[in-house]
PDB file of N, CA and C in Angstrom:
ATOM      1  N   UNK A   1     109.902 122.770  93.680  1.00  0.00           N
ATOM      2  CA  UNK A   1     109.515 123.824  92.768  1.00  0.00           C
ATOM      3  C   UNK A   1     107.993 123.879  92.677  1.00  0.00           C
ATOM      4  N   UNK A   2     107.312 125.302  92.859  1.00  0.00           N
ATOM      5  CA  UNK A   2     106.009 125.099  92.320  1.00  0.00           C
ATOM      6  C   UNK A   2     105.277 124.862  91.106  1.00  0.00           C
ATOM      7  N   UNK A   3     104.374 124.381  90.914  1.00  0.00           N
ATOM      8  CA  UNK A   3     103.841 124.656  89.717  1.00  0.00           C
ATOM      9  C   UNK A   3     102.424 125.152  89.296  1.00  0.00           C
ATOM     10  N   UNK A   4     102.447 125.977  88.445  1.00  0.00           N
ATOM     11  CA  UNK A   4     101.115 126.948  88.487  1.00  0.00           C
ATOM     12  C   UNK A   4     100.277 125.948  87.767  1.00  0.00           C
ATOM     13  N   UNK A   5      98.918 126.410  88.464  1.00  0.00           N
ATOM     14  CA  UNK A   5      97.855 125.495  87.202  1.00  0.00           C
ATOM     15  C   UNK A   5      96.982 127.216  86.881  1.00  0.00           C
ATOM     16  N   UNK A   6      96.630 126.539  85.707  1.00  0.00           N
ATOM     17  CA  UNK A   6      95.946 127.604  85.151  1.00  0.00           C
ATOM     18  C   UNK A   6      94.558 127.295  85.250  1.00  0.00           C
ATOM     19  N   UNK A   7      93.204 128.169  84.732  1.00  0.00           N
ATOM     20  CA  UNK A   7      91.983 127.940  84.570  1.00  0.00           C
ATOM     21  C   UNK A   7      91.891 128.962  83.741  1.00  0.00           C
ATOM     22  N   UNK A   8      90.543 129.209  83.150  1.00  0.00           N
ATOM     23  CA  UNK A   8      90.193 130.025  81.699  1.00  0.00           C
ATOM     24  C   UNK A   8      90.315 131.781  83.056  1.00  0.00           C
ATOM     25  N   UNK A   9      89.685 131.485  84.394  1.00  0.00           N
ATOM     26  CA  UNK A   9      88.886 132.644  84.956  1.00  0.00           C
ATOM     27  C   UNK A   9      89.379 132.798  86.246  1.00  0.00           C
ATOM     28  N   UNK A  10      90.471 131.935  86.068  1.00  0.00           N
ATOM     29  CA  UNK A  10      91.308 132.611  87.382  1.00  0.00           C
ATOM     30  C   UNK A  10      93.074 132.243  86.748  1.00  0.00           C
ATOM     31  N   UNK A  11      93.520 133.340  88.466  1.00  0.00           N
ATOM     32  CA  UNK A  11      95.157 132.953  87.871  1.00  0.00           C
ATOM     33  C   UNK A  11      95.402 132.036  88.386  1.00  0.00           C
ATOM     34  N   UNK A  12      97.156 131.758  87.914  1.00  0.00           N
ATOM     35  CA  UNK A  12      97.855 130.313  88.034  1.00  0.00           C
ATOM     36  C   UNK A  12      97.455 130.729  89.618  1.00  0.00           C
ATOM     37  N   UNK A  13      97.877 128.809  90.269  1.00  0.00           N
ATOM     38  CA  UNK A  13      97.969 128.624  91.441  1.00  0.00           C
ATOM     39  C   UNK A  13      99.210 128.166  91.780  1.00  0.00           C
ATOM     40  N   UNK A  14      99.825 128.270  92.885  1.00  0.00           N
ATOM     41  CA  UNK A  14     101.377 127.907  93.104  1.00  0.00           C
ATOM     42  C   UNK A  14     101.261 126.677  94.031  1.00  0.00           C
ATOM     43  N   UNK A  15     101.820 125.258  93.934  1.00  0.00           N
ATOM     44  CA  UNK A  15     101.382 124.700  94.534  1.00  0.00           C
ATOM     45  C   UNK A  15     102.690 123.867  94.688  1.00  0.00           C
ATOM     46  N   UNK A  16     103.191 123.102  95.954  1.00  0.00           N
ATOM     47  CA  UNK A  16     104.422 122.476  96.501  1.00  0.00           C
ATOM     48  C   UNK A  16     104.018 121.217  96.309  1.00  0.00           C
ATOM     49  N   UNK A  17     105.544 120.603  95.889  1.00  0.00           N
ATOM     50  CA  UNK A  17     105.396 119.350  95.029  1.00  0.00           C
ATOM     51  C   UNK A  17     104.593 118.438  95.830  1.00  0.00           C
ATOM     52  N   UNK A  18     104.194 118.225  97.368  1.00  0.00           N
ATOM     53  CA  UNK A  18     103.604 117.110  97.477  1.00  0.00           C
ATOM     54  C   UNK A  18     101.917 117.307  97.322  1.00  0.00           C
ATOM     55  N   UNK A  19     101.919 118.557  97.055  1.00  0.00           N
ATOM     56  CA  UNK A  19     100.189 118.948  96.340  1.00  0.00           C
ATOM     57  C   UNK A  19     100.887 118.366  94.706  1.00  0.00           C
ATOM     58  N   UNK A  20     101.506 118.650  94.468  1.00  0.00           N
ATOM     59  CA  UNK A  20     101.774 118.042  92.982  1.00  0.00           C
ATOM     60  C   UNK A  20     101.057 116.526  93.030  1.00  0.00           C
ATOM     61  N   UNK A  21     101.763 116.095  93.669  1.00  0.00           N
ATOM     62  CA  UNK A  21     102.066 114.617  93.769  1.00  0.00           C
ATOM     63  C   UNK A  21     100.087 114.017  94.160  1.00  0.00           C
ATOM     64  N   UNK A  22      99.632 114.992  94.557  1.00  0.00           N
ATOM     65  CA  UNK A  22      97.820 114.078  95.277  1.00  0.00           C
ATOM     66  C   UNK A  22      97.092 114.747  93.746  1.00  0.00           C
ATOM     67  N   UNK A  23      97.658 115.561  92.926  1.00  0.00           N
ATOM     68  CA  UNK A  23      97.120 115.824  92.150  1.00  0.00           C
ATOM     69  C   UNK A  23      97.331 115.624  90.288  1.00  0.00           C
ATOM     70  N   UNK A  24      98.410 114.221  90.763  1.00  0.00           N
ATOM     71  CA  UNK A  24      98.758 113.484  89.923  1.00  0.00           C
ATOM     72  C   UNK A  24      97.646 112.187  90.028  1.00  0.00           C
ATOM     73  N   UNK A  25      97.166 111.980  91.496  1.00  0.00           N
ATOM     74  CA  UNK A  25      96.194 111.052  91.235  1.00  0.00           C
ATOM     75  C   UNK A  25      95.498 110.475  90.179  1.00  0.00           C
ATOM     76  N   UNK A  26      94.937 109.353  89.919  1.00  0.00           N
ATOM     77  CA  UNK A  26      94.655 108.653  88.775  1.00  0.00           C
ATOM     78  C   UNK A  26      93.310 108.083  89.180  1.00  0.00           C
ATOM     79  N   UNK A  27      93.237 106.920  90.057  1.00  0.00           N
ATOM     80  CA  UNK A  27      92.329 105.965  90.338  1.00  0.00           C
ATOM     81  C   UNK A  27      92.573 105.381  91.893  1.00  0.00           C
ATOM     82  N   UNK A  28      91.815 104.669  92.231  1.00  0.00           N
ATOM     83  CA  UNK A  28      90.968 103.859  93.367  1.00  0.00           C
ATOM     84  C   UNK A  28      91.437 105.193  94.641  1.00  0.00           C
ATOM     85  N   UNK A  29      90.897 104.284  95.336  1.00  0.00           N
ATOM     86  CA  UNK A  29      91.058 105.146  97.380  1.00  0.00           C
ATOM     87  C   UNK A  29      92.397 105.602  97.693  1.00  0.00           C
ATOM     88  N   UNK A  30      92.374 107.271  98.357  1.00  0.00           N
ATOM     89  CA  UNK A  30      93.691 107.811  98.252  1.00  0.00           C
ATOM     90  C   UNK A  30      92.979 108.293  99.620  1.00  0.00           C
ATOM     91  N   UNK A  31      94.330 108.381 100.772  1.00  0.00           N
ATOM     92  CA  UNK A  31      94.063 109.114 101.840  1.00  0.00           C
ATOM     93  C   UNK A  31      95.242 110.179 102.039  1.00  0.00           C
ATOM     94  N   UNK A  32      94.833 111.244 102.900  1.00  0.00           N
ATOM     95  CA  UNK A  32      95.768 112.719 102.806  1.00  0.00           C
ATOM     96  C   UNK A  32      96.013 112.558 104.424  1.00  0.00           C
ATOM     97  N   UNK A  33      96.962 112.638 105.052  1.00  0.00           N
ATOM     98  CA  UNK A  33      97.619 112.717 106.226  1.00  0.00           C
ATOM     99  C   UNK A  33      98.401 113.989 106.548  1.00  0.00           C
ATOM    100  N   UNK A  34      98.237 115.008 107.149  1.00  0.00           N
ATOM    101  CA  UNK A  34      99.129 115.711 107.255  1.00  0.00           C
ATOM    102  C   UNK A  34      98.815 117.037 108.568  1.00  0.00           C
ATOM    103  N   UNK A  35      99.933 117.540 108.237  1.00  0.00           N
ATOM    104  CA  UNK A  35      99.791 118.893 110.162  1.00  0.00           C
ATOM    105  C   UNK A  35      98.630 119.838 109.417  1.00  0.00           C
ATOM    106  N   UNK A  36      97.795 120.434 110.657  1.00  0.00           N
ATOM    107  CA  UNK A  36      97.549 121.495 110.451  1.00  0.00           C
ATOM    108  C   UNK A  36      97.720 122.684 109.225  1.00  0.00           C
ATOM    109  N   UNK A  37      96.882 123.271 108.622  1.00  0.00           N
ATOM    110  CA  UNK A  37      97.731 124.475 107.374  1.00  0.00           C
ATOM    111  C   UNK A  37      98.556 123.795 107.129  1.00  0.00           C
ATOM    112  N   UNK A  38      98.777 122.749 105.977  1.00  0.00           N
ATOM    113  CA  UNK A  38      99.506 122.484 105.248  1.00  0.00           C
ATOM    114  C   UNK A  38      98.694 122.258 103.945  1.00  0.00           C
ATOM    115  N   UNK A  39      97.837 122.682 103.933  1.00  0.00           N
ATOM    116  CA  UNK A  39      96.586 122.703 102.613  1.00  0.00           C
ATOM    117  C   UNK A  39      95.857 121.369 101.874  1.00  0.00           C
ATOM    118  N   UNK A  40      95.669 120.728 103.337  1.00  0.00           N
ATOM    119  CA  UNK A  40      94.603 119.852 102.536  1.00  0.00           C
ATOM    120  C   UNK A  40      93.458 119.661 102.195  1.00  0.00           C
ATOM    121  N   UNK A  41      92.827 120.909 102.601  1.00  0.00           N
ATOM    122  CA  UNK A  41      91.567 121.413 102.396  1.00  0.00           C
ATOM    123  C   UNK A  41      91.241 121.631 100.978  1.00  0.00           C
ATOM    124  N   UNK A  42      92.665 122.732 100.708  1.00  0.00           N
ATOM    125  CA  UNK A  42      92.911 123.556  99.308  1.00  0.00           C
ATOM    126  C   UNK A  42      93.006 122.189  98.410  1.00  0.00           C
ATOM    127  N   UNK A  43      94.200 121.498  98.824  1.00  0.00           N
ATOM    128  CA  UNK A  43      94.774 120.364  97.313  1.00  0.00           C
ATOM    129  C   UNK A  43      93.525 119.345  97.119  1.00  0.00           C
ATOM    130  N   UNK A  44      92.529 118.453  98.057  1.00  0.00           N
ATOM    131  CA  UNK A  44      91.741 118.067  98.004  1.00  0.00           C
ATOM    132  C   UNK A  44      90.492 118.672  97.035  1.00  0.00           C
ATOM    133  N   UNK A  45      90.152 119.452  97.509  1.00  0.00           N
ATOM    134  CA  UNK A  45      88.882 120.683  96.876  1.00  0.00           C
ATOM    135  C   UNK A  45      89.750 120.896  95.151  1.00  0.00           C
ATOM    136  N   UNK A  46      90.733 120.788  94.842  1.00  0.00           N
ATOM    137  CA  UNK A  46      91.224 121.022  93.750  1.00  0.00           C
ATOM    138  C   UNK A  46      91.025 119.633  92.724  1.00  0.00           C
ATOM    139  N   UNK A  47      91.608 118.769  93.452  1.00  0.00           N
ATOM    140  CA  UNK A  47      91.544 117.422  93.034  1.00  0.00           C
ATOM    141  C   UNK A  47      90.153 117.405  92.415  1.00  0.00           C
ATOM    142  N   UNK A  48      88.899 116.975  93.421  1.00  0.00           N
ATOM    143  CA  UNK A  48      87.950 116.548  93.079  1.00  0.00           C
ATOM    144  C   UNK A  48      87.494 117.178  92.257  1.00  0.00           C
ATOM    145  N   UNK A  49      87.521 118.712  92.306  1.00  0.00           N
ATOM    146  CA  UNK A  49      87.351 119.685  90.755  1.00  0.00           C
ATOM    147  C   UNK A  49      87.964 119.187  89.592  1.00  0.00           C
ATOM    148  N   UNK A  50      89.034 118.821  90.087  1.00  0.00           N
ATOM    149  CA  UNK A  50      89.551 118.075  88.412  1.00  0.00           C
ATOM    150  C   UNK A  50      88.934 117.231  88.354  1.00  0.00           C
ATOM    151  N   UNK A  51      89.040 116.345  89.015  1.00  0.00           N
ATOM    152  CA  UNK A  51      88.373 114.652  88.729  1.00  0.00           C
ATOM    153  C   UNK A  51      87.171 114.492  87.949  1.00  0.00           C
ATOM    154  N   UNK A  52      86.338 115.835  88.511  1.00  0.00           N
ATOM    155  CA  UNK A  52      85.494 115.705  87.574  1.00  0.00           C
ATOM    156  C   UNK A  52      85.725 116.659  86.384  1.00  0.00           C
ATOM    157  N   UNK A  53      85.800 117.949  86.385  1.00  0.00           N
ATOM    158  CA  UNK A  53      86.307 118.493  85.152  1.00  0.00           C
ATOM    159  C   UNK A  53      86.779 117.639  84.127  1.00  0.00           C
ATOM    160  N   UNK A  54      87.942 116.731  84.614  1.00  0.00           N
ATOM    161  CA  UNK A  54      88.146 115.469  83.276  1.00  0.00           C
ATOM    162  C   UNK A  54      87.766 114.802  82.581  1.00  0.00           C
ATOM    163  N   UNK A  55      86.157 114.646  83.251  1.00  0.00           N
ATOM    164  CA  UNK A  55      85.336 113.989  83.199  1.00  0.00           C
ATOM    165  C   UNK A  55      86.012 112.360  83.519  1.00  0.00           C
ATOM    166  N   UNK A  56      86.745 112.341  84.296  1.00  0.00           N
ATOM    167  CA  UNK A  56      86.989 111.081  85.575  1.00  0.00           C
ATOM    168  C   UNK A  56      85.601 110.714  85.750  1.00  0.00           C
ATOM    169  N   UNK A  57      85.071 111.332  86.536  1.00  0.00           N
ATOM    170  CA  UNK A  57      83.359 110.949  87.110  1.00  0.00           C
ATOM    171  C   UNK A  57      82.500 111.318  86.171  1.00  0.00           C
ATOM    172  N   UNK A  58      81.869 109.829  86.138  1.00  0.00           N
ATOM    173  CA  UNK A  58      80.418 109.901  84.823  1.00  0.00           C
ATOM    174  C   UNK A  58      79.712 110.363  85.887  1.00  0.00           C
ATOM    175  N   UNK A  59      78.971 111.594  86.170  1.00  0.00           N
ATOM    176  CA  UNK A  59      78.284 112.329  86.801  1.00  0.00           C
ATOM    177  C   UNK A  59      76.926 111.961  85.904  1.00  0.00           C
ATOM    178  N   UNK A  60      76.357 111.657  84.457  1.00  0.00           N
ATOM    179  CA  UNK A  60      75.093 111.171  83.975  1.00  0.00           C
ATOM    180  C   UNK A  60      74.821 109.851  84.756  1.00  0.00           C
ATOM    181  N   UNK A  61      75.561 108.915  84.830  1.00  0.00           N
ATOM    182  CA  UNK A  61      75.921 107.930  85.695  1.00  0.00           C
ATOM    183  C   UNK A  61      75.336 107.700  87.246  1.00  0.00           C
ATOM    184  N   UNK A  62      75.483 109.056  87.682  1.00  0.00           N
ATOM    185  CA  UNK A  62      75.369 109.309  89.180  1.00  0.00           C
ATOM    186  C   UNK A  62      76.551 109.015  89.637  1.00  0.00           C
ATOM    187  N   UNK A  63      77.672 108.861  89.050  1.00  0.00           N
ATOM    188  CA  UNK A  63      78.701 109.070  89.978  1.00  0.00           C
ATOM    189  C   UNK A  63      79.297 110.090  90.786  1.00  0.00           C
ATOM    190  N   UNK A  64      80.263 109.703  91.845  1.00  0.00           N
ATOM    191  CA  UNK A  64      80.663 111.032  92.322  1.00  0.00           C
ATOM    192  C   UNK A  64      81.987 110.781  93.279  1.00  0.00           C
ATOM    193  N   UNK A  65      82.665 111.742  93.134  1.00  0.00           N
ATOM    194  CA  UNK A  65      84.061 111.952  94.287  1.00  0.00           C
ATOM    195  C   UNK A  65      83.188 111.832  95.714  1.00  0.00           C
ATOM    196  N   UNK A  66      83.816 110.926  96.261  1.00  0.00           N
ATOM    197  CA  UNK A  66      83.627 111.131  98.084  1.00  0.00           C
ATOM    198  C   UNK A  66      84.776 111.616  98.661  1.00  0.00           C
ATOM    199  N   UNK A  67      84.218 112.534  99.339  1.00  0.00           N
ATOM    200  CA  UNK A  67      85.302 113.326  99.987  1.00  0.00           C
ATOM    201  C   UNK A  67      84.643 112.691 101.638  1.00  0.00           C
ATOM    202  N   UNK A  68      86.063 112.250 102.514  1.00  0.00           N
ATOM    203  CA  UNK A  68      85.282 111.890 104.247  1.00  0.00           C
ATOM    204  C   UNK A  68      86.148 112.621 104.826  1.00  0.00           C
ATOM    205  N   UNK A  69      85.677 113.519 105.345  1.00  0.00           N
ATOM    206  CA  UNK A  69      86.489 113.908 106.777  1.00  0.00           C
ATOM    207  C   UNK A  69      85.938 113.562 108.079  1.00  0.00           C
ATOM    208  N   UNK A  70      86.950 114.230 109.266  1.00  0.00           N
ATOM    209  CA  UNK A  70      86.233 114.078 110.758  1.00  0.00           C
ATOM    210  C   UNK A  70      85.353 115.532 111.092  1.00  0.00           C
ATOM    211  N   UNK A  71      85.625 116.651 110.888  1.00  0.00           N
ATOM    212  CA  UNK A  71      84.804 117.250 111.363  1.00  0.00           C
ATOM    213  C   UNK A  71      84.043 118.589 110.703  1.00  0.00           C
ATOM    214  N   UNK A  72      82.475 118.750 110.922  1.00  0.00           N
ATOM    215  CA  UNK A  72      81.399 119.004 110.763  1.00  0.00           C
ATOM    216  C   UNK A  72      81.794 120.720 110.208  1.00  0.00           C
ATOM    217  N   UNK A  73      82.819 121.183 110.734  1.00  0.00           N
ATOM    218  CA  UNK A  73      83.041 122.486 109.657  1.00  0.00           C
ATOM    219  C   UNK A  73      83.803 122.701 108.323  1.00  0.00           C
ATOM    220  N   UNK A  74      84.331 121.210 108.908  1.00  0.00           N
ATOM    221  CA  UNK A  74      85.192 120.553 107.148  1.00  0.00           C
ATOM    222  C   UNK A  74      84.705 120.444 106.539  1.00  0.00           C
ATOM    223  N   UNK A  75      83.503 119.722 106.351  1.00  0.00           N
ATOM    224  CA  UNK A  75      82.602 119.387 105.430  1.00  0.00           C
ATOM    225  C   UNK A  75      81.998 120.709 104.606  1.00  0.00           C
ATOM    226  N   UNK A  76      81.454 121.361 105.644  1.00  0.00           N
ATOM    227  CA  UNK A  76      80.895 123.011 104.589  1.00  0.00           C
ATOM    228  C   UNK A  76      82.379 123.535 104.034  1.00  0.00           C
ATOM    229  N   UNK A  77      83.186 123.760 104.607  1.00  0.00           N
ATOM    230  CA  UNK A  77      84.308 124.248 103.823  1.00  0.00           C
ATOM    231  C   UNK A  77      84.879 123.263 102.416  1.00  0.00           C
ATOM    232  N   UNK A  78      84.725 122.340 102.132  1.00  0.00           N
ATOM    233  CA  UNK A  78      85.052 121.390 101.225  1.00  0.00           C
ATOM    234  C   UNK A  78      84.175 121.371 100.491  1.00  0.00           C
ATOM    235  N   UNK A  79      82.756 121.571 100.627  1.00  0.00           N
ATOM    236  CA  UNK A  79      81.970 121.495  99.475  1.00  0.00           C
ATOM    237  C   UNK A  79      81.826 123.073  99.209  1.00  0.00           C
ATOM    238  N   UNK A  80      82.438 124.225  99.650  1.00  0.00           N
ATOM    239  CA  UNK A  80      82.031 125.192  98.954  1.00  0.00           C
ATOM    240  C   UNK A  80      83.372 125.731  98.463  1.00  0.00           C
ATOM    241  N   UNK A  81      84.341 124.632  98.709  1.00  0.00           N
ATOM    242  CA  UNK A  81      85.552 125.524  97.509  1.00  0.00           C
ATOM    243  C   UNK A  81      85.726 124.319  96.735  1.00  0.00           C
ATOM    244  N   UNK A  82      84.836 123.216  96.358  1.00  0.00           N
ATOM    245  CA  UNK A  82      84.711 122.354  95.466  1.00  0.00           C
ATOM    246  C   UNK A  82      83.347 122.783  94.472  1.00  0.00           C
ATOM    247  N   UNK A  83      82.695 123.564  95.441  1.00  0.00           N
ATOM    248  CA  UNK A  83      81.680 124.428  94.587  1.00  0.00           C
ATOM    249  C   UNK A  83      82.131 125.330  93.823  1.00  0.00           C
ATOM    250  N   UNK A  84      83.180 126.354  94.630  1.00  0.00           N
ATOM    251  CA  UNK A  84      83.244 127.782  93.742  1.00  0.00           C
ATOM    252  C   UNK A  84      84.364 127.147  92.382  1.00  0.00           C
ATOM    253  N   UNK A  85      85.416 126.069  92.726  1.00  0.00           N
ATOM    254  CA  UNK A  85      86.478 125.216  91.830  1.00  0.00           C
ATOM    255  C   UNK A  85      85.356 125.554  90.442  1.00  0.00           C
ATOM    256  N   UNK A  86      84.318 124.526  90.596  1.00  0.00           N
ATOM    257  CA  UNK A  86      83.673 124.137  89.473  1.00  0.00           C
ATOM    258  C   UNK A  86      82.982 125.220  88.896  1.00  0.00           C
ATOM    259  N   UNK A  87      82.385 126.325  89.535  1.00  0.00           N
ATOM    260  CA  UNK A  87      81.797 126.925  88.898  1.00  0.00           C
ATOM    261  C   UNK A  87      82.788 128.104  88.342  1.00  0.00           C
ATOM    262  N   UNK A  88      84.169 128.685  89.083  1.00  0.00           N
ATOM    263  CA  UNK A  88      85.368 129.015  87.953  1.00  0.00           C
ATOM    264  C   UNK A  88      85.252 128.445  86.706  1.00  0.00           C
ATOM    265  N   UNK A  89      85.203 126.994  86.245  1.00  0.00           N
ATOM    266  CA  UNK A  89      85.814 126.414  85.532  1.00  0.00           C
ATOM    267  C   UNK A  89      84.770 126.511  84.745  1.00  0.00           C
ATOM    268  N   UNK A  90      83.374 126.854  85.077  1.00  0.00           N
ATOM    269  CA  UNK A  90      81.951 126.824  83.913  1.00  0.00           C
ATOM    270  C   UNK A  90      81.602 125.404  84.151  1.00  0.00           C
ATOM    271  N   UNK A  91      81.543 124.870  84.721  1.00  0.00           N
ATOM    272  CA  UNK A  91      80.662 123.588  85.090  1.00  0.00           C
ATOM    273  C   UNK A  91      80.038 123.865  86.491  1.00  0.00           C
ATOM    274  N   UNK A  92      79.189 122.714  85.812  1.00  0.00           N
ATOM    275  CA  UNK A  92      78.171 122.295  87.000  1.00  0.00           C
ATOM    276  C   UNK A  92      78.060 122.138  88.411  1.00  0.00           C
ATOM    277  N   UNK A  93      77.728 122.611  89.815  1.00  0.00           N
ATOM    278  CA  UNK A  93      78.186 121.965  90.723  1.00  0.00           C
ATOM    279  C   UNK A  93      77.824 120.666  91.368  1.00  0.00           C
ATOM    280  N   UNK A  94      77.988 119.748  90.438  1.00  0.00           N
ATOM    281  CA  UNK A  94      77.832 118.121  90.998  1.00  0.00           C
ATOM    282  C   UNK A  94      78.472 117.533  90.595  1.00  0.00           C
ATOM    283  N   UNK A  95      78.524 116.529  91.302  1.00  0.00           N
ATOM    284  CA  UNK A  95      79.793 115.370  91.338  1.00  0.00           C
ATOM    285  C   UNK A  95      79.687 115.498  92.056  1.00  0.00           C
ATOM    286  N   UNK A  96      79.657 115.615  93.544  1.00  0.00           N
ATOM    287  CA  UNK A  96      80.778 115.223  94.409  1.00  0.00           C
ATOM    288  C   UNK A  96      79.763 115.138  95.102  1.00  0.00           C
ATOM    289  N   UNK A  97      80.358 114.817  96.577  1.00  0.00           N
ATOM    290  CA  UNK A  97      79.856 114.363  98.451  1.00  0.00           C
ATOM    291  C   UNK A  97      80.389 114.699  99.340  1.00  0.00           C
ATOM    292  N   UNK A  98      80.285 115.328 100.206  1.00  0.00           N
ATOM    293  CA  UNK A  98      81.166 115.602 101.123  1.00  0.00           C
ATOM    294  C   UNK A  98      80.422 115.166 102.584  1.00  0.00           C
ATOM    295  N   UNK A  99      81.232 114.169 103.352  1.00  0.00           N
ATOM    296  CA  UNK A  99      80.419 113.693 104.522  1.00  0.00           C
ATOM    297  C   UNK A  99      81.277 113.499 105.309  1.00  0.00           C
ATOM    298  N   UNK A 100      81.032 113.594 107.119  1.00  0.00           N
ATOM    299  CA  UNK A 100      81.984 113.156 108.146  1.00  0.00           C
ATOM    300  C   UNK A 100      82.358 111.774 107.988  1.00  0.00           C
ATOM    301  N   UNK A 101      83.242 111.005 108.840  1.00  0.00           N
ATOM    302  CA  UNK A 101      83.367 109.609 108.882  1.00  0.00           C
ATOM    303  C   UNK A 101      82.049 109.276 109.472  1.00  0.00           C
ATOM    304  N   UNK A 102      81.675 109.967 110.512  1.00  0.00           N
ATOM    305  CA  UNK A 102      80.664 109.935 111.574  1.00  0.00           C
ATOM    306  C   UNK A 102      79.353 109.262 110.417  1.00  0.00           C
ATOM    307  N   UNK A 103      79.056 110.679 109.760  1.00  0.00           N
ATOM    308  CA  UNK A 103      77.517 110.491 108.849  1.00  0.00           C
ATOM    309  C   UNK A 103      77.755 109.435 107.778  1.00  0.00           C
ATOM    310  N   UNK A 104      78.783 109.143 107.356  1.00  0.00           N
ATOM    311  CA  UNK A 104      78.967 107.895 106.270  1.00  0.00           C
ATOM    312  C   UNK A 104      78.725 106.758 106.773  1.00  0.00           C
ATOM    313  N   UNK A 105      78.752 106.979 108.528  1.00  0.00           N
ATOM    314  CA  UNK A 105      78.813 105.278 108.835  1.00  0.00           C
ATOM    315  C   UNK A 105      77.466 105.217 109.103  1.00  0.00           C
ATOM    316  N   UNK A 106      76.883 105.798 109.188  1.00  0.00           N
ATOM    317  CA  UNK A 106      75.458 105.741 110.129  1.00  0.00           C
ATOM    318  C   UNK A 106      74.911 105.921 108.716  1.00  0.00           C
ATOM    319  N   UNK A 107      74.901 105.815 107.323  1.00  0.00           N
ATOM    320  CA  UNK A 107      74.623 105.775 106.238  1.00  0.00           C
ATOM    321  C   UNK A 107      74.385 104.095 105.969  1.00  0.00           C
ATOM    322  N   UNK A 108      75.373 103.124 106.458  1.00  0.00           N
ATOM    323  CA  UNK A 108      75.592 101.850 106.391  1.00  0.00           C
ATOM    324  C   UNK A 108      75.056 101.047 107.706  1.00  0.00           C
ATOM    325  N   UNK A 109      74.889 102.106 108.541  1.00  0.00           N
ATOM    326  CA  UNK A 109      74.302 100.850 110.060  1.00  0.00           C
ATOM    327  C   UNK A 109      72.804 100.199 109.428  1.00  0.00           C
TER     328      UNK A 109
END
């Protein structure tokens, strides 16, 4: 069954229970596995909008959602519907990160 989420400035969203289920998330490292268009672009980019919306992430703090993918057009697509998420909702656009596996590691060499 779907279930709609609401926001003040947009309509419900319809979303299949195993987007339910990544967006029941709570705490520590969660990874998303799945085919092609099956929306993990969408349920991800939603998540981290909540996470912080909840204020999950002390963003005064400097904290922030890391989002890692593998590739380099993922990344702009993930931070700009984690952008437009937040700014629907009237917040800020920070919190978050969005980086390849590639650029995270070469962050640590």
């Amino acid at each position: 069954m779907d279930t709609p989420i609401d926001t003040p400035t947009t309509p419900p969203l319809r979303l299949r229970p195993a987007q339910e289920a990544i967006l029941a998330y709570r705490s520590g490292r969660m990874a998303v596995s799945a085919v092609p268009g099956s929306g993990k672009t969408f349920t991800l980019s939603l998540l981290a909008a909540q996470l912080i919306a909840d204020g999950r992430v002390d963003t005064a703090n400097s904290q922030q959602v890391l989002v890692v993918t593998f590739l380099n057009a993922s990344v702009d697509t993930f931070r700009a519907r984690i952008r437009r998420r937040l700014l629907e909702m009237g917040l800020p656009d920070t919190g978050f990160d969005v980086r390849t596996l590639h650029s995270l590691s070469l962050i640590h060499i």
